[in-house]
Protein backbone atom coordinates (compact mmCIF):
# COMPACT_ATOMS: atom_id res chain seq x y z
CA UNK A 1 146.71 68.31 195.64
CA UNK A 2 144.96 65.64 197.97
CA UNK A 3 143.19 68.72 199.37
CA UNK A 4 141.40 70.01 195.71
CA UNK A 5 140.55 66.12 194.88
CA UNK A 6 138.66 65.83 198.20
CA UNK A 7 136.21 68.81 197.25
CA UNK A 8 136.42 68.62 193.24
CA UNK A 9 132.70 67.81 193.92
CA UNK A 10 130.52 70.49 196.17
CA UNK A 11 128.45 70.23 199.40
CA UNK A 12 126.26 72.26 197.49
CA UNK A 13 126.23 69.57 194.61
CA UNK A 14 126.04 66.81 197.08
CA UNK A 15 123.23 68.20 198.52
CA UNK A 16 121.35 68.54 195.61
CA UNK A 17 121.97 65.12 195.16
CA UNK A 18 120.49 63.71 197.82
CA UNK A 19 117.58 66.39 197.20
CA UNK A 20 116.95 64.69 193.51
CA UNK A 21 117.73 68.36 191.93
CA UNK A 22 120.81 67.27 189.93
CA UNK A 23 121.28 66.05 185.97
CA UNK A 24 122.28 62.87 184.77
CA UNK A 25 125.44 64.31 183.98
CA UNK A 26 125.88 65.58 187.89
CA UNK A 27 125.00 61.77 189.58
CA UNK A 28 127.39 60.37 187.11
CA UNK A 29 130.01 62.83 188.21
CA UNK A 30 128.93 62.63 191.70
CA UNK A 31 129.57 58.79 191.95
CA UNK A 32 132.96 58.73 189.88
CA UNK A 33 133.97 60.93 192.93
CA UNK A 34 133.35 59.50 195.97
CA UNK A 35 134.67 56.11 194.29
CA UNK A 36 137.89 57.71 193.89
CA UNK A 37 138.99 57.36 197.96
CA UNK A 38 136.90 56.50 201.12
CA UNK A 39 137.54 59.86 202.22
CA UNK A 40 135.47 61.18 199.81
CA UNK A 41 132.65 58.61 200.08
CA UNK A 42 132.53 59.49 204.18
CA UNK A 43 132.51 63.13 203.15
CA UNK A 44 129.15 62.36 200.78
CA UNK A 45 127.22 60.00 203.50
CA UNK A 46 128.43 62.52 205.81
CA UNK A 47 125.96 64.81 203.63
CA UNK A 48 123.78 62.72 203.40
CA UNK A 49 122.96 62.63 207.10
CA UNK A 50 122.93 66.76 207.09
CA UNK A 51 120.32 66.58 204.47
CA UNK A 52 118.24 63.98 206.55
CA UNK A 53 118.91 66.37 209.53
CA UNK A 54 117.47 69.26 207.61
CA UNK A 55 114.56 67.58 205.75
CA UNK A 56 113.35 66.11 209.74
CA UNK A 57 113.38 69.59 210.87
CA UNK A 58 111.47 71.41 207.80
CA UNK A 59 109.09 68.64 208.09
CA UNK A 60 108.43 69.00 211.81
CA UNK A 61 108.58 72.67 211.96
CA UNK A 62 105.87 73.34 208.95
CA UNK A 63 103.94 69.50 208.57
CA UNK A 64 103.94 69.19 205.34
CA UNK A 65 105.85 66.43 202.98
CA UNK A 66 106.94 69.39 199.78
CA UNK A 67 110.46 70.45 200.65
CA UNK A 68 112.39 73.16 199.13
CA UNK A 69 115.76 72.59 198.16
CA UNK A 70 116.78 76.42 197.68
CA UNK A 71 115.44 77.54 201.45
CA UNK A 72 117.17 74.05 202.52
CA UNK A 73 120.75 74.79 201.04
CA UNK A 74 120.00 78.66 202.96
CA UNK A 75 119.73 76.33 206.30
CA UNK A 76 122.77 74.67 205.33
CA UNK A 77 124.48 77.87 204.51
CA UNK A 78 123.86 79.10 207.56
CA UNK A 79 124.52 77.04 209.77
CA UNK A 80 128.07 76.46 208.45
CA UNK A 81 128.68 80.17 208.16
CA UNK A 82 129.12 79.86 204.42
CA UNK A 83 129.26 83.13 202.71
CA UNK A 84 128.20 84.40 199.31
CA UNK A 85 125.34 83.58 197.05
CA UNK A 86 127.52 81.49 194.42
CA UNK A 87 126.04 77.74 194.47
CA UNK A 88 129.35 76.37 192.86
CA UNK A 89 132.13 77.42 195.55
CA UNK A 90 133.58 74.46 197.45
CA UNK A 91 133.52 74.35 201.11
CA UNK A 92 134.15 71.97 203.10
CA UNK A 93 131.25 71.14 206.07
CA UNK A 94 132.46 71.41 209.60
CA UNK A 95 133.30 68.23 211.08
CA UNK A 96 131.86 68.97 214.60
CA UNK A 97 128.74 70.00 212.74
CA UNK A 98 128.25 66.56 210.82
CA UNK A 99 128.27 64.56 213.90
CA UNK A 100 125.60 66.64 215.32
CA UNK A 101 124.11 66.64 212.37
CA UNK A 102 124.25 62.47 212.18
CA UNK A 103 123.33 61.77 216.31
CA UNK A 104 120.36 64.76 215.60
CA UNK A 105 119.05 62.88 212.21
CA UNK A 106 119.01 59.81 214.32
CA UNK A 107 116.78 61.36 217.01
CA UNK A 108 114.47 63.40 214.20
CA UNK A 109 114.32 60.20 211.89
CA UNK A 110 112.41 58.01 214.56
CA UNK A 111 110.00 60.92 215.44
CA UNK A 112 109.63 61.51 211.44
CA UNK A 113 108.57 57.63 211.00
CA UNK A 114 106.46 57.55 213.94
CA UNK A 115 104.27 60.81 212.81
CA UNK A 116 104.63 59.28 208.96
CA UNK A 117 103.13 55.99 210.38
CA UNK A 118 100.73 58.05 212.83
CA UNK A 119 99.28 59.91 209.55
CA UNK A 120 98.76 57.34 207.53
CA UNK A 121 95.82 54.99 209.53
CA UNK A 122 94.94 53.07 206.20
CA UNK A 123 91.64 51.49 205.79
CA UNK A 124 91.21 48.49 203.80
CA UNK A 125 87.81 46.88 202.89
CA UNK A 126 87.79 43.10 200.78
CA UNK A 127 84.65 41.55 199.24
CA UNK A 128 85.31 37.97 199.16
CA UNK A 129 82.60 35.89 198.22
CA UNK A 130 79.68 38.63 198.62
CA UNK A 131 78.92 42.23 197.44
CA UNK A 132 80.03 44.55 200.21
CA UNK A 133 78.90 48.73 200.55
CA UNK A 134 80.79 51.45 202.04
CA UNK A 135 79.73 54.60 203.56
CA UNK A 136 82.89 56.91 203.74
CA UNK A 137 82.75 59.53 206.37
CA UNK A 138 82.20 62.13 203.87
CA UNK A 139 79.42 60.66 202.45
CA UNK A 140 80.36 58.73 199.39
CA UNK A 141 79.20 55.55 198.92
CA UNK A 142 81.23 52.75 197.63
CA UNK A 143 79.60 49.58 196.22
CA UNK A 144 82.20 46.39 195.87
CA UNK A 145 82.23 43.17 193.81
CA UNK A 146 83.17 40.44 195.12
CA UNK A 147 86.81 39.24 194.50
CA UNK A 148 87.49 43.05 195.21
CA UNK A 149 89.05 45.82 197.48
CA UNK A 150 89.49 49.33 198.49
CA UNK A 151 92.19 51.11 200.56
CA UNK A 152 91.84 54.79 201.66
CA UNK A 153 93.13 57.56 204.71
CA UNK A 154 91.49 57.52 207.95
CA UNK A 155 90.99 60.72 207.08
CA UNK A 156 91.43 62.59 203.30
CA UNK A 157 93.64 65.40 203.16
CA UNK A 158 91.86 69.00 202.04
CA UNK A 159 93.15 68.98 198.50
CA UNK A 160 91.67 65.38 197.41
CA UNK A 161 89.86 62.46 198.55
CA UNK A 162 92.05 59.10 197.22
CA UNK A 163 90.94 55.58 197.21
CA UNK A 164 92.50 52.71 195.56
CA UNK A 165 90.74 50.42 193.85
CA UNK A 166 91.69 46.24 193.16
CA UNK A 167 88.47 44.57 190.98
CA UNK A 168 85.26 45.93 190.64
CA UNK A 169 83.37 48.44 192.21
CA UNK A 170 80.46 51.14 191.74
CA UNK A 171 80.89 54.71 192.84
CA UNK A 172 78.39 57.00 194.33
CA UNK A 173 80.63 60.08 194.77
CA UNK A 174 79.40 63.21 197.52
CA UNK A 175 79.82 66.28 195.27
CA UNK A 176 82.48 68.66 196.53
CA UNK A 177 84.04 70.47 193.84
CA UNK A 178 86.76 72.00 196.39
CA UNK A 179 88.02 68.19 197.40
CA UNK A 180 87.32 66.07 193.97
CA UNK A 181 87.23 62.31 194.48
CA UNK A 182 90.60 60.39 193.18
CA UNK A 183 90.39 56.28 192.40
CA UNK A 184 93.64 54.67 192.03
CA UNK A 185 93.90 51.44 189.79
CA UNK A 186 96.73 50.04 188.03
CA UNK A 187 98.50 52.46 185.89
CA UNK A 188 95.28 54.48 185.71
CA UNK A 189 93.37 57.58 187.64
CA UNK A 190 90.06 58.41 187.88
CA UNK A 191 89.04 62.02 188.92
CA UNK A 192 85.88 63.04 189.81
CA UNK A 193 84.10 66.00 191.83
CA UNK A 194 80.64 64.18 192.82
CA UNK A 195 79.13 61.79 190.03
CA UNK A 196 78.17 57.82 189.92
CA UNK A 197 80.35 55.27 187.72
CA UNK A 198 81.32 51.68 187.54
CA UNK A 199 84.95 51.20 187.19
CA UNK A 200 85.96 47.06 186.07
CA UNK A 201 89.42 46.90 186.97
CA UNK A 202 90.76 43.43 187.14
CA UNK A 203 94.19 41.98 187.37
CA UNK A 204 93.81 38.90 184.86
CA UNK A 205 91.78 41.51 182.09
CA UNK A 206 93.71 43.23 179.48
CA UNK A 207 91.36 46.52 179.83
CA UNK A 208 90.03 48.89 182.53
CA UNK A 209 86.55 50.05 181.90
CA UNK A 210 85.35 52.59 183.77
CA UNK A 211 81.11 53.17 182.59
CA UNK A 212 79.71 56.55 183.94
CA UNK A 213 75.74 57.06 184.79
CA UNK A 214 75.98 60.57 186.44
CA UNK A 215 78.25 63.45 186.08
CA UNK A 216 81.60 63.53 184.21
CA UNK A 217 84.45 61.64 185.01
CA UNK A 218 88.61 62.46 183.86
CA UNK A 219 89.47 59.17 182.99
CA UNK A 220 93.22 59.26 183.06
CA UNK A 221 96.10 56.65 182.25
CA UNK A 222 100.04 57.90 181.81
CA UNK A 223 99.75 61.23 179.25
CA UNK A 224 96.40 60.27 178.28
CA UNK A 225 93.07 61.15 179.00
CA UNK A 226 89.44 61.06 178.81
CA UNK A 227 86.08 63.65 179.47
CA UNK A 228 83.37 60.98 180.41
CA UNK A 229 79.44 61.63 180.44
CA UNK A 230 76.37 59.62 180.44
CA UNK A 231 76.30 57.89 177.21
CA UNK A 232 79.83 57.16 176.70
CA UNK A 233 82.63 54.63 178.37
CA UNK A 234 86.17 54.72 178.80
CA UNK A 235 88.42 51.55 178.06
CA UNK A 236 92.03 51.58 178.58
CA UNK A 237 93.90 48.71 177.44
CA UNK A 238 96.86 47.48 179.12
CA UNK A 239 99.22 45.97 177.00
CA UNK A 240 99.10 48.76 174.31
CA UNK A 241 99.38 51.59 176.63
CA UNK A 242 95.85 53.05 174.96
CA UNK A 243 93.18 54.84 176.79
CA UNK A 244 90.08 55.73 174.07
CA UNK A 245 86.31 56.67 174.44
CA UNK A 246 83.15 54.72 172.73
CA UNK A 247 79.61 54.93 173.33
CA UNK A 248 77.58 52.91 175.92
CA UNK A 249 76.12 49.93 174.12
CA UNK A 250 71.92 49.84 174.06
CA UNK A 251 71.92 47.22 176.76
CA UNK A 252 73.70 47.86 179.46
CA UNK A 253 75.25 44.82 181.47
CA UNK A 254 77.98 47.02 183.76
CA UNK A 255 76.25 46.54 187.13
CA UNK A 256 74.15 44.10 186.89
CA UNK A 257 75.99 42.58 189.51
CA UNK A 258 75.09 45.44 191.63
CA UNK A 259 71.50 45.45 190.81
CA UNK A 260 70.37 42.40 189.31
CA UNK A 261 69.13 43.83 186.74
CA UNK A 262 68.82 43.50 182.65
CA UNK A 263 66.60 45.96 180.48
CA UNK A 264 65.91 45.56 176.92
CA UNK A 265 64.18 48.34 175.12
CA UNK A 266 63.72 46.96 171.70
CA UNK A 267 67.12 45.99 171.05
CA UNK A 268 67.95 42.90 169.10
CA UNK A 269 68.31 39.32 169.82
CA UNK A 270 71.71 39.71 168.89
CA UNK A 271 72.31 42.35 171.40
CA UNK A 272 70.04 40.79 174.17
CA UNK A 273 71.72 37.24 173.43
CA UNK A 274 75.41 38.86 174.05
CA UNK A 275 74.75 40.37 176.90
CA UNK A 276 73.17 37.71 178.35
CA UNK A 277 76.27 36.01 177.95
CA UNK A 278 78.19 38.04 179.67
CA UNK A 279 76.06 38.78 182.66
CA UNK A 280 75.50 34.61 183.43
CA UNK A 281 79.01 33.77 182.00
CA UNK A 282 77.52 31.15 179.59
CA UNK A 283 77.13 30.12 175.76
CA UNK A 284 73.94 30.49 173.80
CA UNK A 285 73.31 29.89 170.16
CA UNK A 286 70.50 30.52 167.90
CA UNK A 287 69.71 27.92 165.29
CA UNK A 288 69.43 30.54 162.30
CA UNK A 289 70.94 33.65 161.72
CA UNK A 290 67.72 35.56 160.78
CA UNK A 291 66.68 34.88 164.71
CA UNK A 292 69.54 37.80 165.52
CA UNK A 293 67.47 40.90 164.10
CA UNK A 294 64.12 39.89 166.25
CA UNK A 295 63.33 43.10 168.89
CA UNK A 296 62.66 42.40 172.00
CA UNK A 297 61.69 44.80 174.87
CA UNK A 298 61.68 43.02 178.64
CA UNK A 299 62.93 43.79 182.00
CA UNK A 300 64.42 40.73 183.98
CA UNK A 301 65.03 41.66 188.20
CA UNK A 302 67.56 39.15 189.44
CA UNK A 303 65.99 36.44 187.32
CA UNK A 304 68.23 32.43 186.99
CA UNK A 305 69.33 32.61 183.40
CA UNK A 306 66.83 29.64 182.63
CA UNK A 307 64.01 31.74 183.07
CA UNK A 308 65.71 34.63 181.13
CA UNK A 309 65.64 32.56 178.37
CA UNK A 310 62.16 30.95 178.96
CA UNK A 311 60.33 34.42 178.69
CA UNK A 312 62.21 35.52 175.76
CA UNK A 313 61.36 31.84 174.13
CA UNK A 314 57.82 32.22 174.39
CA UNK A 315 58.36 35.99 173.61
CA UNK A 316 59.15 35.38 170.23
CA UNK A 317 57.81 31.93 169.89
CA UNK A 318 61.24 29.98 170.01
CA UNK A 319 62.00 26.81 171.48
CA UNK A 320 65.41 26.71 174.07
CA UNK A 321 67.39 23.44 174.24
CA UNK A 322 70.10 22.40 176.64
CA UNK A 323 72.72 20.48 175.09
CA UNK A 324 75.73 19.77 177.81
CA UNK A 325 75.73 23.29 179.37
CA UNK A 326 75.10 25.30 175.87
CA UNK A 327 71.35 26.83 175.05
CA UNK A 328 70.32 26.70 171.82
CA UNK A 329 67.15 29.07 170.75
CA UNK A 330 65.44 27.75 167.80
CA UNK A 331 62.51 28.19 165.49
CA UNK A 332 61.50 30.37 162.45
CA UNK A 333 62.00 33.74 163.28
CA UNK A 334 60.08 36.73 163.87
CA UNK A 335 58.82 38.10 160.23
């Protein structure tokens, strides 16, 4: 009787446990058992240590991370002489082949963490209090706010080039369609094959924005996603889990911190004053209402925001007053 309640629970069942390839139902079953005795919990951390064992070797033996569980319970099958092809019997494991197994995993774990650390040289670049570029080795160029960061391989794998992204940055992705470019931020992805985009993703904002100039972008965040073009932007917002597509507003504000640069081409006062606002992070009013439906059509180049608003003044034939911080445009409109 003390026999069957040591092996009411599989080696093959164990080992799919420690695999990840079992139900609910199975782990639930799986810990009831080995709580039963300590016999029974050696027996499973005995099997756990055979599965290290065998996972060290696969991974040595063909370098790559993907392990199969089926060819994996063959190697275990083997090398315990177990017969027959049904998954359910109950055998017990060799002893003598458990404590080879647990001195070997030893041995094959420290090699396995050495060539894990070995293969994964990270590079990390921070731009603190300046705008920093980045010329990856395959040719992509990678423009950074400041406040921001980037980490990324040494060397990208031949399926994808990954990057992660903290803050703000601007994207001038090398096209190769057979290795597409992969940003990391937050709970979202951006995919790309070779295009140029702004992505705005900052810890203290509720949304992600990424704003694409060239190419198409998959904009991606849990089971949602997004085509991007020219013309369009993608905003996911955080705290309702919602990823959604609108157009690119007239004026254009997304890198101006990259290029200094605000163009109006006849777009309202309205629209000029609001982006204004955000680029210089500062208030402006205008004294009447009919002021906001004025065109204006300028080009500032990395212009202070008081002569910004001295051109568009005598522009339109307004006066600007600077009451504690806050501009106020006035006069009597443009009819």
């Amino acid at each position: 009787m003390k026999e069957e309640n040591q092996h009411s629970i599989s080696e093959e069942l164990m080992f799919r446990y420690f695999s990840g390839d079992v139900t609910p139902e199975e782990v639930s079953a799986i810990k009831n058992w080995s709580a039963l005795s300590s016999e029974n919990q050696k027996l499973l951390d005995d099997t756990g240590i055979f599965y290290t064992d065998v996972e060290a070797l696969s991974y040595l033996k063909k370098n790559k991370q993907a392990f199969d569980t089926d060819n994996a319970w063959e190697k275990v099958k083997f090398k315990n002489n177990i017969k027959g092809h049904d998954k359910r019997k109950t055998i017990k494991l060799p002893v003598s082949t458990l404590k080879y197994a647990a001195g070997l995993a030893i041995l094959l774990m420290g090699i396995w963490f050495f060539i894990q650390k070995d293969n994964e040289n990270i590079i990390s670049v921070t731009a603190q209090d300046q705008v920093v570029e980045k010329l990856l080795s395959e040719g992509s160029k990678i423009t950074l706010n400041k406040n921001s960061s980037i980490s990324y391989p040494d060397k990208f794998n031949k399926n994808q080039r990954t990057v992660s992204l903290k803050g703000e940055a601007y994207f001038e992705v090398q096209s190769n369609p057979n290795q597409p470019f992969v940003i990391s931020t937050q709970n979202t992805t951006i995919k790309v094959l070779g295009t140029s985009f702004n992505v705005s993703s900052e810890e203290a904002s509720d949304s992600i924005v990424v704003t694409v100039d060239t190419g198409m972008v998959l904009f991606a965040a849990n089971d949602q996603q997004e085509k991007l073009t020219p013309g369009s932007i993608g905003i996911y917002l955080k705290s309702k889990d919602l990823l959604y597509r609108k157009n690119t507003p007239k004026t254009i504000t997304h890198d101006f911190w990259r290029t200094k640069t605000l163009t109006f081409s006849s777009v309202s006062l309205g629209e000029a004053i609001d982006a204004i606002e955000k680029t210089y992070n500062t208030n402006i009013q205008l004294s009447d209402t009919k002021l906001n439906s004025c065109k204006i059509s300028v080009v500032f180049q990395d212009e202070e925001l008081e002569n910004v608003l001295d051109v568009i003044a005598a522009t339109l034939h307004l006066e600007v007053e600077n009451q504690s911080g806050q501009y106020i445009l006035t006069g009597n409109g443009c009819d």
